[in-house]
N, C-alpha and C. Protein backbone atom coordinates (compact mmCIF):
# COMPACT_ATOMS: atom_id res chain seq x y z
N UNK A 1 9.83 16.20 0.83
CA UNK A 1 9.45 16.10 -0.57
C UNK A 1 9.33 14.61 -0.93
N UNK A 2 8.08 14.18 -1.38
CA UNK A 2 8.23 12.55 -1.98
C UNK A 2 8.49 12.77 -3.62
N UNK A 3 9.24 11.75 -3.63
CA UNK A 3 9.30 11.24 -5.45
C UNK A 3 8.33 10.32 -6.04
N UNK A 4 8.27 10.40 -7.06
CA UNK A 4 7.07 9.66 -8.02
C UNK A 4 6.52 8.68 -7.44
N UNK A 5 7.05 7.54 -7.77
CA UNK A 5 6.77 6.39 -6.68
C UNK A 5 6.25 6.66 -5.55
N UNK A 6 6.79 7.27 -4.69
CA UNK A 6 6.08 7.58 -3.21
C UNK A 6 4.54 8.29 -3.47
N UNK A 7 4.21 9.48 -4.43
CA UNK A 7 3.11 10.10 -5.21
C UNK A 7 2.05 8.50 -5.30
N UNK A 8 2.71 7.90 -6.47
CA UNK A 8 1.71 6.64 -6.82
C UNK A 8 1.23 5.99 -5.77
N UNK A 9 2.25 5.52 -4.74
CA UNK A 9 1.44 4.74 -3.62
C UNK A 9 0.77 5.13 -2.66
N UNK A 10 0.93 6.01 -2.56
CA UNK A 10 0.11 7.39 -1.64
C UNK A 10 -1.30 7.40 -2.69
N UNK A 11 -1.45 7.30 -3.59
CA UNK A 11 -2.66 7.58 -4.59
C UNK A 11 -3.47 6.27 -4.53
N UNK A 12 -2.38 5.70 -4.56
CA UNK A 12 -3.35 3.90 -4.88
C UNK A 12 -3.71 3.80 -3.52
N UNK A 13 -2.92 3.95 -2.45
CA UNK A 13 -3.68 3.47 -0.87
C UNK A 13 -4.89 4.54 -0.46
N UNK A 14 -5.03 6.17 -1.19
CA UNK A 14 -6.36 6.46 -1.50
C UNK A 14 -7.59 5.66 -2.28
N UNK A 15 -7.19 5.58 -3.47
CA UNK A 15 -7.96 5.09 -3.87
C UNK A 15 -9.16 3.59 -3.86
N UNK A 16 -7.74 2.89 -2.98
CA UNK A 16 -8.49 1.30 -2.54
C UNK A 16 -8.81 1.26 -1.55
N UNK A 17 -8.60 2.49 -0.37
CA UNK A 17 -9.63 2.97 0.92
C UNK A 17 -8.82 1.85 1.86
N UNK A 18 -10.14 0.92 2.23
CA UNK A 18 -10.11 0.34 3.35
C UNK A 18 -9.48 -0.97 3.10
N UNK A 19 -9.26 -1.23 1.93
CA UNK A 19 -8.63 -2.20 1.72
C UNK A 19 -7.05 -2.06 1.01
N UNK A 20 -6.88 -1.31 1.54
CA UNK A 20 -5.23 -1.01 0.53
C UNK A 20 -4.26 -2.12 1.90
N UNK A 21 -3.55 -2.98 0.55
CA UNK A 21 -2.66 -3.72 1.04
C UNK A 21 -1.59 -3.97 0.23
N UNK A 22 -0.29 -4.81 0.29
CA UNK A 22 0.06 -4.39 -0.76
C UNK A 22 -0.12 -4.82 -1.86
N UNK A 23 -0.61 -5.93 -2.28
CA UNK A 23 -0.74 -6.93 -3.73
C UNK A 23 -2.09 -5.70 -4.40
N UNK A 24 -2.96 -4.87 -3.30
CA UNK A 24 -4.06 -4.18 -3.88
C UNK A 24 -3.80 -3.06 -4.39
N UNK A 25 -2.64 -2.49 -3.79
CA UNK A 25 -1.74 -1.14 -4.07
C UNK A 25 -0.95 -1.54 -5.52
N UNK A 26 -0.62 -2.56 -5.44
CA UNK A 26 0.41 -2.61 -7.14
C UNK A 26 -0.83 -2.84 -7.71
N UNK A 27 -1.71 -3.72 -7.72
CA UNK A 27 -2.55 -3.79 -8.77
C UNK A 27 -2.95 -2.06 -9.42
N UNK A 28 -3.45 -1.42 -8.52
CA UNK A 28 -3.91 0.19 -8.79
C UNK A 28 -2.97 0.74 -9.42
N UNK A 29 -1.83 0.44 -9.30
CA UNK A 29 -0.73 1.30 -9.81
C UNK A 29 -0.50 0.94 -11.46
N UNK A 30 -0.64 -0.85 -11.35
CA UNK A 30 -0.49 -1.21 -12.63
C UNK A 30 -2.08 -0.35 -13.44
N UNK A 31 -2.83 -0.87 -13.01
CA UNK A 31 -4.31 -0.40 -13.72
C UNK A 31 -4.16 1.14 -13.79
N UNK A 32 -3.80 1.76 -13.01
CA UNK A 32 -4.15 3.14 -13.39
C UNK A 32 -3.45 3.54 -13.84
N UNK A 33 -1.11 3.73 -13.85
CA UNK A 33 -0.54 4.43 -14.05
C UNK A 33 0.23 3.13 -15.39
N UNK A 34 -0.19 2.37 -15.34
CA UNK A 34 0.40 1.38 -16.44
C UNK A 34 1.56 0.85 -16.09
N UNK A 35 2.24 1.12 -14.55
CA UNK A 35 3.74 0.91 -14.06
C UNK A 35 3.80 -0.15 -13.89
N UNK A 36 4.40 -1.65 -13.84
CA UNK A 36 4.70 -2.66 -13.03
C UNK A 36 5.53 -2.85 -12.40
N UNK A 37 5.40 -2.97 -11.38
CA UNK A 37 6.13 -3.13 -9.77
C UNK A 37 6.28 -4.27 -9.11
N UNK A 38 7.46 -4.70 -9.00
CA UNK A 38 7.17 -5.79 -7.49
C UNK A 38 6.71 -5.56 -6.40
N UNK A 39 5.78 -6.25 -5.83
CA UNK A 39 5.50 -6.12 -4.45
C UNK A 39 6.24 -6.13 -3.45
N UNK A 40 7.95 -6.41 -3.63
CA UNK A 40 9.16 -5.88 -2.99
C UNK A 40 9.19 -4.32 -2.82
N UNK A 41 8.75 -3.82 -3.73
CA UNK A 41 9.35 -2.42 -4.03
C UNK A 41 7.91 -1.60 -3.54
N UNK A 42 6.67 -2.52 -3.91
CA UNK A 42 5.74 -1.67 -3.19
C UNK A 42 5.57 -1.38 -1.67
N UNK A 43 5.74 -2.65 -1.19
CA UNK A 43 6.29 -3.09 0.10
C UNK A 43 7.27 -1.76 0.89
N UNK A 44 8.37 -1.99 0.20
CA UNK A 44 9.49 -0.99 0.78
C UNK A 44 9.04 0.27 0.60
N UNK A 45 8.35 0.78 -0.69
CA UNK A 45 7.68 2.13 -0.21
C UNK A 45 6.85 2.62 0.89
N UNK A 46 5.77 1.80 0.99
CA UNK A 46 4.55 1.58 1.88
C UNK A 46 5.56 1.58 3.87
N UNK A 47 6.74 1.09 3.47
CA UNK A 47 7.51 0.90 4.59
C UNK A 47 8.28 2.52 5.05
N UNK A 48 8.67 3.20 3.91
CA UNK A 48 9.53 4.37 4.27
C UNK A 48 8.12 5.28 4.15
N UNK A 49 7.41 5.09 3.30
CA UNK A 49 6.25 6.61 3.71
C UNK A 49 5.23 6.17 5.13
N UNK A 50 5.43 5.00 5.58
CA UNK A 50 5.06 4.92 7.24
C UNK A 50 5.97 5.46 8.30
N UNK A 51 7.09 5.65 7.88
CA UNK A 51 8.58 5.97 8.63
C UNK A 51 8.13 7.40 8.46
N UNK A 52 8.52 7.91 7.40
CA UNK A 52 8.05 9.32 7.31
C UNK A 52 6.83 9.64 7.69
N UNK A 53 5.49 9.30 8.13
CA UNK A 53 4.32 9.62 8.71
C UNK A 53 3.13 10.03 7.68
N UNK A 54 3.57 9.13 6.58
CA UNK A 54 2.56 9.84 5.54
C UNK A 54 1.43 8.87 5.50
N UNK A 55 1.56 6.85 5.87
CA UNK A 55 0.43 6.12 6.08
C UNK A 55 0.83 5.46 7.29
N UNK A 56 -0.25 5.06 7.63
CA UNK A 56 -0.19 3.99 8.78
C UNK A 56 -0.64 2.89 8.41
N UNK A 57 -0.07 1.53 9.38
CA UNK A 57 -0.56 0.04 9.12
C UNK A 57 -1.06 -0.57 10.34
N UNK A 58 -2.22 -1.44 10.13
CA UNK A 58 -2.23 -2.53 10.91
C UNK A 58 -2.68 -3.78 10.63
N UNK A 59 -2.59 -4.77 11.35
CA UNK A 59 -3.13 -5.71 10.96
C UNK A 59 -4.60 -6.37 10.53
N UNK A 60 -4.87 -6.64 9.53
CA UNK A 60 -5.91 -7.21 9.31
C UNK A 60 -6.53 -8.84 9.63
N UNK A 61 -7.69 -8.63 9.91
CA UNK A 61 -7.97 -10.49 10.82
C UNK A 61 -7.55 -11.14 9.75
N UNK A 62 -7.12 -12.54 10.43
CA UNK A 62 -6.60 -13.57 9.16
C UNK A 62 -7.74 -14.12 8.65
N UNK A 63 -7.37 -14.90 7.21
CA UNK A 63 -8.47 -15.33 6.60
C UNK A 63 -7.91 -16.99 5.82
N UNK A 64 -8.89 -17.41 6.01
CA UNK A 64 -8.80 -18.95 5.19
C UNK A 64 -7.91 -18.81 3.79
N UNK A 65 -8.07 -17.78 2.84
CA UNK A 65 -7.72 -17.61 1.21
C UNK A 65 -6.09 -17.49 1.65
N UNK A 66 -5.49 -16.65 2.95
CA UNK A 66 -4.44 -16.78 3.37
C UNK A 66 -3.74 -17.65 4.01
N UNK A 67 -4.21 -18.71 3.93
CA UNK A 67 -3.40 -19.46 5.08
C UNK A 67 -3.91 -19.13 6.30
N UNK A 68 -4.66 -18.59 7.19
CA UNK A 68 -4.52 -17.47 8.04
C UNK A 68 -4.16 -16.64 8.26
N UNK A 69 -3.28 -16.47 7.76
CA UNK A 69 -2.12 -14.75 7.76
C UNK A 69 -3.12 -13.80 7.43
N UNK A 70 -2.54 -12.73 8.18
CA UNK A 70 -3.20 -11.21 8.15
C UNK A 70 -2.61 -10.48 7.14
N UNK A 71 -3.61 -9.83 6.44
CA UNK A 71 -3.17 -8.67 5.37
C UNK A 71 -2.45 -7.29 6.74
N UNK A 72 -1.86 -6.81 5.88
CA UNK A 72 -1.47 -5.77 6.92
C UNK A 72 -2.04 -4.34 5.85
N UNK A 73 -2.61 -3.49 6.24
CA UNK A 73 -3.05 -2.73 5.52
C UNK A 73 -3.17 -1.41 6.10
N UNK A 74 -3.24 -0.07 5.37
CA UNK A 74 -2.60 0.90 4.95
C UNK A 74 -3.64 2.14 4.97
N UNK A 75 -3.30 2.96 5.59
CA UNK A 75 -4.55 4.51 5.34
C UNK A 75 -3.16 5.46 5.52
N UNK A 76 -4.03 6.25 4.77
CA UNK A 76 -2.88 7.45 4.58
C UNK A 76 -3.81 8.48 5.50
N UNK A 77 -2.12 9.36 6.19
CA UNK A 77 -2.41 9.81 7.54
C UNK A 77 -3.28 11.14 7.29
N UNK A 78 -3.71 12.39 7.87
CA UNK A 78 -3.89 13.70 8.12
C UNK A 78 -3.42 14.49 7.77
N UNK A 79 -2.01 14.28 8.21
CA UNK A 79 -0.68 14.95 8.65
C UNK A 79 -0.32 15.98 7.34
């Protein structure tokens, strides 16, 4: 069974497809459900509903706007 929170981020990493990461996942959440979240807390969700098998992550190529660092980003599974 997921709780609310787990619902929302599961919705927002639908909705932003191929680009769900996490700064893109709180934004959706703020815009659509009016919630504000730290990206701590989006983070740690995005972390236990991968544990539980509900999304998967990988890395995204790095980019100049980052420093180089890779977005790590998010599809929700089949399952």
């Amino acid at each position: 069974m997921l709780g609310e929170l787990e619902q929302l981020v599961i919705m927002a990493v639908l909705r932003t497809s191929e680009d769900a990461y996490g700064l893109s996942v709180r934004r959706e959440i703020e815009t659509r459900a009016g919630r504000s979240l730290t990206l701590g807390t989006v983070h740690k969700t995005l972390t236990r509903l991968e544990q539980k098998g509900y999304v998967v992550s990988h890395d995204g190529e790095p980019t100049p706007v980052r420093g180089g660092r890779r977005k790590r980003l998010f599809a929700v599974t089949t399952v």
